[in-house]
C-alpha atoms as a PDB file:
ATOM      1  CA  UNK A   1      51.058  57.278 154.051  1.00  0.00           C
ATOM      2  CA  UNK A   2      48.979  56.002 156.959  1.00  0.00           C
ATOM      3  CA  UNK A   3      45.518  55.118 156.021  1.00  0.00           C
ATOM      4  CA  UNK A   4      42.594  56.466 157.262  1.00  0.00           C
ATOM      5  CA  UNK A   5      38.879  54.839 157.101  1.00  0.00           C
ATOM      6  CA  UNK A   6      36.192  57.469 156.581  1.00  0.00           C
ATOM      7  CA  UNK A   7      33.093  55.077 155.590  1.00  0.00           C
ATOM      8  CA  UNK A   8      32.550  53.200 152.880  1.00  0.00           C
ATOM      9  CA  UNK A   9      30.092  56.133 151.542  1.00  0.00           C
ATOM     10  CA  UNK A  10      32.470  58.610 151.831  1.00  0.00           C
ATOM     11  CA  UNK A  11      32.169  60.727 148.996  1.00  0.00           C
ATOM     12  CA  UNK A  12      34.051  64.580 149.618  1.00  0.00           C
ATOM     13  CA  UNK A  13      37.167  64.742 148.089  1.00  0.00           C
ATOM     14  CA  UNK A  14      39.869  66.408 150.345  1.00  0.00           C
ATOM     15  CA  UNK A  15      42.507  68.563 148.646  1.00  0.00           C
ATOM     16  CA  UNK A  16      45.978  66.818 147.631  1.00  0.00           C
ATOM     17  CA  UNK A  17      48.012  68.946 149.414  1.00  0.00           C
ATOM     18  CA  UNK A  18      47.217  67.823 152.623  1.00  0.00           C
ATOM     19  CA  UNK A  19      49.280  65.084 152.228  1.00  0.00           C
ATOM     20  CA  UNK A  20      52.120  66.667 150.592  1.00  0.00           C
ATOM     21  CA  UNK A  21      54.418  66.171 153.572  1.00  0.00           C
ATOM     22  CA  UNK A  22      53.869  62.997 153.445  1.00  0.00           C
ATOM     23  CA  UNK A  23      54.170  62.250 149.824  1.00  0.00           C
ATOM     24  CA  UNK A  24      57.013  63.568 150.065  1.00  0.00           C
ATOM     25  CA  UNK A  25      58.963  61.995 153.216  1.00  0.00           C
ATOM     26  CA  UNK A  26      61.666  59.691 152.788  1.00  0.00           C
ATOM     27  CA  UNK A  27      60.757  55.832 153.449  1.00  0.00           C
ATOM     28  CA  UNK A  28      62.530  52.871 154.172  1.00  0.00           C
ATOM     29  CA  UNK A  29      62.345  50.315 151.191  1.00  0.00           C
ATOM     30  CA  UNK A  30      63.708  46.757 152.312  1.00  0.00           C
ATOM     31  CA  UNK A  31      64.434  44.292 148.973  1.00  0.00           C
ATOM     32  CA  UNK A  32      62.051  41.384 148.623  1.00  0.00           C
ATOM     33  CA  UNK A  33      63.326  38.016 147.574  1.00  0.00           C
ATOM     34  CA  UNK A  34      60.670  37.383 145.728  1.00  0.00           C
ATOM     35  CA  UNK A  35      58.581  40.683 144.515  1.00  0.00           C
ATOM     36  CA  UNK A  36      55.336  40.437 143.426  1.00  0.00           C
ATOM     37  CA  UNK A  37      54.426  42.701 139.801  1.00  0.00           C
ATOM     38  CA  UNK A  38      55.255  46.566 140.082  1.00  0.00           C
ATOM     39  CA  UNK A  39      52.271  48.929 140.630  1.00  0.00           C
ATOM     40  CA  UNK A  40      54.609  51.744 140.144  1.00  0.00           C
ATOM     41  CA  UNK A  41      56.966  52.935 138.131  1.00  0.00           C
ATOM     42  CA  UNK A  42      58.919  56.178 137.488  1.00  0.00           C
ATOM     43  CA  UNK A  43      61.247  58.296 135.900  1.00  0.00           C
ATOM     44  CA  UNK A  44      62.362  62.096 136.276  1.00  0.00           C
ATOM     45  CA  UNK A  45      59.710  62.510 134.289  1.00  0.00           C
ATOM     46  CA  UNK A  46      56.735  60.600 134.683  1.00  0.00           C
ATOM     47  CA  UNK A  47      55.329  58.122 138.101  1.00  0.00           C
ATOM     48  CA  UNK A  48      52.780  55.889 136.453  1.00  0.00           C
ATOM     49  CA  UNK A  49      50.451  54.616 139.330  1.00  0.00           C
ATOM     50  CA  UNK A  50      48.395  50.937 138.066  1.00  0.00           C
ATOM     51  CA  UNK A  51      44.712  50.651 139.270  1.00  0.00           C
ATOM     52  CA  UNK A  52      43.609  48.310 141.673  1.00  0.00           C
ATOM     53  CA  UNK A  53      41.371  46.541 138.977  1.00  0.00           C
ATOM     54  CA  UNK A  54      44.707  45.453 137.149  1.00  0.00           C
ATOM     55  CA  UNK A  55      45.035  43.038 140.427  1.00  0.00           C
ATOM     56  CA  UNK A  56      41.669  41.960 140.748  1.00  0.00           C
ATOM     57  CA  UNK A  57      41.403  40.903 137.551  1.00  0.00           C
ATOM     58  CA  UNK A  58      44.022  38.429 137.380  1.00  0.00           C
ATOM     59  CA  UNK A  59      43.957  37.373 140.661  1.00  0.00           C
ATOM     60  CA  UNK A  60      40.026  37.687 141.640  1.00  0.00           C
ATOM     61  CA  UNK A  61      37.754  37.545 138.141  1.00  0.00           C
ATOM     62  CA  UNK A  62      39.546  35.400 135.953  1.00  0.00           C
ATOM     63  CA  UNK A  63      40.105  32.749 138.369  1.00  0.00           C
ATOM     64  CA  UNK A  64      36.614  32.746 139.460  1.00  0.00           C
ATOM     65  CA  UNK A  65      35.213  33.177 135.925  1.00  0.00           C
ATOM     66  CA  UNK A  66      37.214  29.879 135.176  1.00  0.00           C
ATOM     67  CA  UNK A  67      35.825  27.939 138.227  1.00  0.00           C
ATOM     68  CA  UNK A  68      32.621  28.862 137.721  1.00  0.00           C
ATOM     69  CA  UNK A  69      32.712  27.787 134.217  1.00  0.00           C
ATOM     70  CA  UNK A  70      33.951  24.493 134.707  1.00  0.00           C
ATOM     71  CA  UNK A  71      31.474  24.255 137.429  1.00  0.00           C
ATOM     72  CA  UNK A  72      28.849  25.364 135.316  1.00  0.00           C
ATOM     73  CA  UNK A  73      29.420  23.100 132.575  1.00  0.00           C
ATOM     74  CA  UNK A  74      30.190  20.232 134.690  1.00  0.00           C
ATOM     75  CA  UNK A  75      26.476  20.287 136.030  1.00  0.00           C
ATOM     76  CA  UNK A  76      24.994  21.462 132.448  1.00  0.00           C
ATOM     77  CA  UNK A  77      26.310  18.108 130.943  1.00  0.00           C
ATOM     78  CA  UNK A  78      25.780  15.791 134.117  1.00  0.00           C
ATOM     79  CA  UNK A  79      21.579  17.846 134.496  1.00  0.00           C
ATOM     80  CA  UNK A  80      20.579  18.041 130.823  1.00  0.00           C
ATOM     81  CA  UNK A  81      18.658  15.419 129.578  1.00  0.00           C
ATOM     82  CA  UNK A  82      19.684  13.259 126.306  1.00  0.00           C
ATOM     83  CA  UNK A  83      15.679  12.901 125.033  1.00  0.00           C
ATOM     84  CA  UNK A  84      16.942  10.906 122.201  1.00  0.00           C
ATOM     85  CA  UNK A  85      18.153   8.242 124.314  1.00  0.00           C
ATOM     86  CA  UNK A  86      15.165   8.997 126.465  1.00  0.00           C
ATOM     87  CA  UNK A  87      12.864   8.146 123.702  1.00  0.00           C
ATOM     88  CA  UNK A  88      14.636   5.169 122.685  1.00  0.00           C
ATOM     89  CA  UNK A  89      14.696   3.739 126.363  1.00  0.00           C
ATOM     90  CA  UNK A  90      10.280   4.213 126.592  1.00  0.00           C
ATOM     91  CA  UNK A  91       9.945   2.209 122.887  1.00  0.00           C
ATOM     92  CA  UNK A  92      12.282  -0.733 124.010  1.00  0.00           C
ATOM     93  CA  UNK A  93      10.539  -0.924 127.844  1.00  0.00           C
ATOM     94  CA  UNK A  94       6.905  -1.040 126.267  1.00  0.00           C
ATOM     95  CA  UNK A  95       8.200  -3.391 123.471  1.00  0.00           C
ATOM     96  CA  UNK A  96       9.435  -5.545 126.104  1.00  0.00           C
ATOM     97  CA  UNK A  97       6.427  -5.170 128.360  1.00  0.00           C
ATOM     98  CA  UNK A  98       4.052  -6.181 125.635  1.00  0.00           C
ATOM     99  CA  UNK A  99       5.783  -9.522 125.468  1.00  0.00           C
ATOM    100  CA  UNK A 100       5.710  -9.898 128.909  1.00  0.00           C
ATOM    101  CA  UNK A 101       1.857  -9.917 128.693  1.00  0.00           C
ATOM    102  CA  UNK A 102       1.536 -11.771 126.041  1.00  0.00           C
ATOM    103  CA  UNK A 103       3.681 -14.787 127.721  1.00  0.00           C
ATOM    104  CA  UNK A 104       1.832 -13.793 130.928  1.00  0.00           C
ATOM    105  CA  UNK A 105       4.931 -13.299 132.703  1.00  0.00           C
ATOM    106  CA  UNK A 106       4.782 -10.096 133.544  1.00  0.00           C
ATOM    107  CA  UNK A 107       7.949  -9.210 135.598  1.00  0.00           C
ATOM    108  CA  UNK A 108       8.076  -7.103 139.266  1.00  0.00           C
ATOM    109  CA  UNK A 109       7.906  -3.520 138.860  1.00  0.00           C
ATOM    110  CA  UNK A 110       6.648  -3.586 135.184  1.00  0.00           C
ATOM    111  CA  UNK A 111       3.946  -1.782 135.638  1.00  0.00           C
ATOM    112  CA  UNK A 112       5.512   1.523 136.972  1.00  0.00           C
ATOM    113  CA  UNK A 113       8.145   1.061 134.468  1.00  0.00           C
ATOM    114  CA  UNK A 114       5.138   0.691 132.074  1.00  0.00           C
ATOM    115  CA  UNK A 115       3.640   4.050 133.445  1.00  0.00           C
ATOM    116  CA  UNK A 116       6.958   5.947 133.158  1.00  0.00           C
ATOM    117  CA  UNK A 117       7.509   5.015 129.505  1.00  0.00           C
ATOM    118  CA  UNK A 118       4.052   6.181 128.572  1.00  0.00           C
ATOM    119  CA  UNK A 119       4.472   9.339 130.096  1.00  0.00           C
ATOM    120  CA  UNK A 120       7.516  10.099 128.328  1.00  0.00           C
ATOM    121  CA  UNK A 121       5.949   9.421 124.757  1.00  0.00           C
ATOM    122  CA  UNK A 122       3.686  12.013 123.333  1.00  0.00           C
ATOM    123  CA  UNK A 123       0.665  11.081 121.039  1.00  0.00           C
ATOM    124  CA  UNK A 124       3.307  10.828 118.247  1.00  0.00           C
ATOM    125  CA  UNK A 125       5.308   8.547 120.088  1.00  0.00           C
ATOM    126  CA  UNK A 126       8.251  10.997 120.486  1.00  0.00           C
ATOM    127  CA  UNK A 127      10.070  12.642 124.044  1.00  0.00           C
ATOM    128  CA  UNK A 128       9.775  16.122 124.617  1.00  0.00           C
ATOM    129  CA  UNK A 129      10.272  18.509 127.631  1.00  0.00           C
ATOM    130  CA  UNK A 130       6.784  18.711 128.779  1.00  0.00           C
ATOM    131  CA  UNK A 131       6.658  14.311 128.388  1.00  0.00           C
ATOM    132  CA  UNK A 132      10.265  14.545 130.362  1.00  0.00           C
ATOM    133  CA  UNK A 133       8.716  16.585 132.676  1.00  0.00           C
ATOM    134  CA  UNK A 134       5.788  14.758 133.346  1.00  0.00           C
ATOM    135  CA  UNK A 135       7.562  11.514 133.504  1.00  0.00           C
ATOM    136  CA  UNK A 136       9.599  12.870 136.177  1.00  0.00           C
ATOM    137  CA  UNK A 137       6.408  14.231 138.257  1.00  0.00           C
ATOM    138  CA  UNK A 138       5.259  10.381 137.426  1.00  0.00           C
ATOM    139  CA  UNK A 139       8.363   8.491 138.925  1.00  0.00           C
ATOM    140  CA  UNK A 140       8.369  10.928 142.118  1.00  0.00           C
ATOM    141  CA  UNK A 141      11.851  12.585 141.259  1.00  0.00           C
ATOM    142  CA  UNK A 142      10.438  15.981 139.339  1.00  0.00           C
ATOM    143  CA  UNK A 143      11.428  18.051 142.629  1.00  0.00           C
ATOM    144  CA  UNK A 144      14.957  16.319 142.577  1.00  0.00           C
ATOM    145  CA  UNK A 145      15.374  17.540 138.989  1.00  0.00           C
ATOM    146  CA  UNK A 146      14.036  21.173 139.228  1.00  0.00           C
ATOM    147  CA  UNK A 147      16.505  21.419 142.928  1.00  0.00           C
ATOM    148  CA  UNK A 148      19.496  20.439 140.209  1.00  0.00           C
ATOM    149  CA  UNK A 149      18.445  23.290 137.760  1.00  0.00           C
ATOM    150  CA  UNK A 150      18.549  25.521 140.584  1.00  0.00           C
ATOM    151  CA  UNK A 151      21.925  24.386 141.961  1.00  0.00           C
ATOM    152  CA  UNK A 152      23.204  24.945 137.641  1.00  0.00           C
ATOM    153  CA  UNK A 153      21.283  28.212 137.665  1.00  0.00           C
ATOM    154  CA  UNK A 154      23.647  29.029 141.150  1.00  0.00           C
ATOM    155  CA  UNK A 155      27.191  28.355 139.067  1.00  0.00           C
ATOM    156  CA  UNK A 156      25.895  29.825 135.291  1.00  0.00           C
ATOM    157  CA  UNK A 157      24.616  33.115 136.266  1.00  0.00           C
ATOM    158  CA  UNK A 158      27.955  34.315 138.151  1.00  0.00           C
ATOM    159  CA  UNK A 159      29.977  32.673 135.525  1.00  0.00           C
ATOM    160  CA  UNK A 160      28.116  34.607 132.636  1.00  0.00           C
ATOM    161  CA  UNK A 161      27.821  37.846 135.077  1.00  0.00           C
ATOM    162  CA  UNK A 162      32.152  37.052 135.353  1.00  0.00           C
ATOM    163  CA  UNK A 163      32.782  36.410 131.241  1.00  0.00           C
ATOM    164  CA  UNK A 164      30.759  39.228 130.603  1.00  0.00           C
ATOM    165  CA  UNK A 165      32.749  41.612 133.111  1.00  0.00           C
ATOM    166  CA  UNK A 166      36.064  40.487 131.682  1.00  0.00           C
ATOM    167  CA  UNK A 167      35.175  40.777 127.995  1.00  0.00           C
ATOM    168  CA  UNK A 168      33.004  44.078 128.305  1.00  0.00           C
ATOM    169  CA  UNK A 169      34.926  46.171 130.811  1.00  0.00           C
ATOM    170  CA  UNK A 170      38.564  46.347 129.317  1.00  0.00           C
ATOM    171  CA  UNK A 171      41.769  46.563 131.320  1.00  0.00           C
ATOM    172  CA  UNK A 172      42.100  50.193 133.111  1.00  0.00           C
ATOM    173  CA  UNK A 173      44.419  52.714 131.912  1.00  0.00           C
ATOM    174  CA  UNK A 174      47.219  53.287 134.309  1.00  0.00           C
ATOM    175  CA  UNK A 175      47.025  56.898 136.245  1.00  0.00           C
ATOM    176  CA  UNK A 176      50.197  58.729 134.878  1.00  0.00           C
ATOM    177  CA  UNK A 177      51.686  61.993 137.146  1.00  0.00           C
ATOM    178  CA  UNK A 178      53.380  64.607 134.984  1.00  0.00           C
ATOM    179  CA  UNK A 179      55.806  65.725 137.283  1.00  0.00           C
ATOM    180  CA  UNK A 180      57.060  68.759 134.810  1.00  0.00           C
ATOM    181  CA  UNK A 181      53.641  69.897 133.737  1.00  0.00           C
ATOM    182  CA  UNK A 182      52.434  69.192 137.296  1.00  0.00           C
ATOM    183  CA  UNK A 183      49.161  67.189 136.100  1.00  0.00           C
ATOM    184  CA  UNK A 184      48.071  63.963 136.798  1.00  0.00           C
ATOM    185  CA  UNK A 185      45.407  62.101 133.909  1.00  0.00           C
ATOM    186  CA  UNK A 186      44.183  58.979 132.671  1.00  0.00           C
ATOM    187  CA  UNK A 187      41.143  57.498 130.996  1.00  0.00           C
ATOM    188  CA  UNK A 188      38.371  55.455 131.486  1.00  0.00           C
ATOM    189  CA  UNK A 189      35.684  54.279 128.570  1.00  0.00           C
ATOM    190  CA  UNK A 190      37.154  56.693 125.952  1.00  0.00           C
ATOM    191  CA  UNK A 191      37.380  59.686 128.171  1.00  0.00           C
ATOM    192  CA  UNK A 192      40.628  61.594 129.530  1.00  0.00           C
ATOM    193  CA  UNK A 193      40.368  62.801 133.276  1.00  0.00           C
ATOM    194  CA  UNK A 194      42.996  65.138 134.063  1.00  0.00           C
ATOM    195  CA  UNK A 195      43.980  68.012 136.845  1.00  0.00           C
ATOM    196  CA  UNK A 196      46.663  69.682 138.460  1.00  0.00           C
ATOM    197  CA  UNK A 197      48.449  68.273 141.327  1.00  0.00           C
ATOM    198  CA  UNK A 198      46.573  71.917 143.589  1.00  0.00           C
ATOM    199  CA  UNK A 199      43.303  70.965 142.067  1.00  0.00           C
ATOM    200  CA  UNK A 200      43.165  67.378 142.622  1.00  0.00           C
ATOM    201  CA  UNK A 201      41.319  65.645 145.442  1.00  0.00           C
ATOM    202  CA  UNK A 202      41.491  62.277 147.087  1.00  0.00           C
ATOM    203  CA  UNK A 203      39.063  60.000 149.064  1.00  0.00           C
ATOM    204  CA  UNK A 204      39.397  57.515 150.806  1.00  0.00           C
ATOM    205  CA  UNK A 205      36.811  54.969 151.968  1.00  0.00           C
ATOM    206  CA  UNK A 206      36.140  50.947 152.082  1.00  0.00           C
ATOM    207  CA  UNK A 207      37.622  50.537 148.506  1.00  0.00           C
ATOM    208  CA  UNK A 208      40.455  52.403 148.780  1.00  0.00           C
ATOM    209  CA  UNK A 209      41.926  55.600 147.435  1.00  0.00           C
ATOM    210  CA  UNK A 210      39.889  57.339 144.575  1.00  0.00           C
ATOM    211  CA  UNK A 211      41.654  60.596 142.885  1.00  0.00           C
ATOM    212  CA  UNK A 212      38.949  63.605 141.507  1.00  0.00           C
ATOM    213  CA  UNK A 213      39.518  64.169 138.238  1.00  0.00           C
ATOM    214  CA  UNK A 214      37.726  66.161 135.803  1.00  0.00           C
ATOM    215  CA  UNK A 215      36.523  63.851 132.772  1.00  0.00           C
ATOM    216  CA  UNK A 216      35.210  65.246 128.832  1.00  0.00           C
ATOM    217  CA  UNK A 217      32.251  64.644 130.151  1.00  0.00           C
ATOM    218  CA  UNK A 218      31.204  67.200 132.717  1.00  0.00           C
ATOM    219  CA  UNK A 219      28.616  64.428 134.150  1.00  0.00           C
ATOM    220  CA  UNK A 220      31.715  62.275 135.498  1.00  0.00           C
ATOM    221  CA  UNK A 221      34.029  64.042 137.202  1.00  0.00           C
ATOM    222  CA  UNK A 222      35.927  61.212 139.398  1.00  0.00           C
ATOM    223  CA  UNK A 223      37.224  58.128 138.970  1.00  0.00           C
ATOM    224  CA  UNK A 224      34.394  55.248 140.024  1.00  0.00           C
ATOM    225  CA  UNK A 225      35.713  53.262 142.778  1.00  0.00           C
ATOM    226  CA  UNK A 226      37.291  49.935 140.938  1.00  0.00           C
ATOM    227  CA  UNK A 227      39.643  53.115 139.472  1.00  0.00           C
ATOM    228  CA  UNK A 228      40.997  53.337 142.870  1.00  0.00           C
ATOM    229  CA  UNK A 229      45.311  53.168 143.627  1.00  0.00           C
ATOM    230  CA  UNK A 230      44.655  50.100 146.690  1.00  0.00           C
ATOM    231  CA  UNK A 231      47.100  47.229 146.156  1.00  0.00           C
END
């Protein structure tokens, strides 16, 4: 079947049977070594077509949901601060400053260490995220550290957008073509589309080939594009 690009917001179906002739021409099948998966397989009974969406999700989403989670919790654990050790670090450098002045040998750069460690302690003596925050505005690097929550923010969102894609949105239903009771069905979120090879449609645009089926519920009555046949 040769394809044919009509827009990627093409959206009138065109009837089946004007492809019929070549549907049903004879084509020249040459053995691979190596074949990938089968999208197809048949019987004298049944031709059971697999979405697109079976591909993409092996080769497409779950790779990328996997690199952006490592990527994602690579920069989590290397951009999160440890306050304990944080709070630890201020005690010790103000402990050690205040013997400094009191030998009057007060060593170079104590004083801006001095002025970090105070603004990491609150009035209780303990690190929190507005003293972390505030420490970093006081040592110059606060810009530095909000530009590295942006760059996490960059990797997390599409890796949460990609787990929740893969766990929500199950595995399509293959598109099965009753060649005795001349009907072709599937289903999609519960619901059975079905119709009759004369009253099914087909459209074609940037994501492939969508068939028109009519769905239980009247609202729905094609496939949505990731339901499409496009290997």
């Amino acid at each position: 079947m040769k394809r044919r690009f009509w827009g990627m917001f093409t959206t009138k179906a065109q009837p089946f049977s004007k492809w019929w002739q070549e549907f049903r021409s004879e084509v020249i099948v040459i053995p691979m070594k190596d074949p990938l998966d089968p999208i197809v397989s048949v019987d004298d009974k049944m031709l059971t077509v697999r979405t697109g969406y079976h591909t993409r999700r092996n080769t497409i989403v779950l790779p990328l949901m996997l690199v952006f989670s490592f990527l994602s919790t690579y920069m989590l654990y290397d951009w999160l601060p440890d306050l304990a050790s944080h709070q630890e670090y201020a005690h010790r450098a103000l402990a050690s400053i205040e013997k400094q002045k009191a030998s009057n040998q007060l060593r170079y750069g104590a004083e801006k260490t001095e002025k970090y460690a105070r603004a990491l302690l609150n009035e209780n003596g303990e690190v929190t995220w507005a003293t972390y925050l505030r420490a970093k505005e006081v040592e110059g690097r606060l810009d530095r550290f909000l530009e590295g929550f942006l760059l996490l923010c960059f990797f997390l969102v599409p890796a949460i957008s990609l787990w929740l894609l893969f766990l929500l949105k199950p595995r399509d239903a293959e598109i099965y073509f009753d060649r005795e009771r001349k009907i072709v069905y599937s289903w999609r979120h519960g619901q059975v589309g079905a119709a009759y090879f004369n009253k099914m449609g087909l459209i074609e645009n940037q994501s492939g080939i969508n068939l028109v089926l009519q769905f239980e519920n009247k609202k729905q009555k094609r496939l949505p594009p990731n339901g499409d046949c496009r290997h």
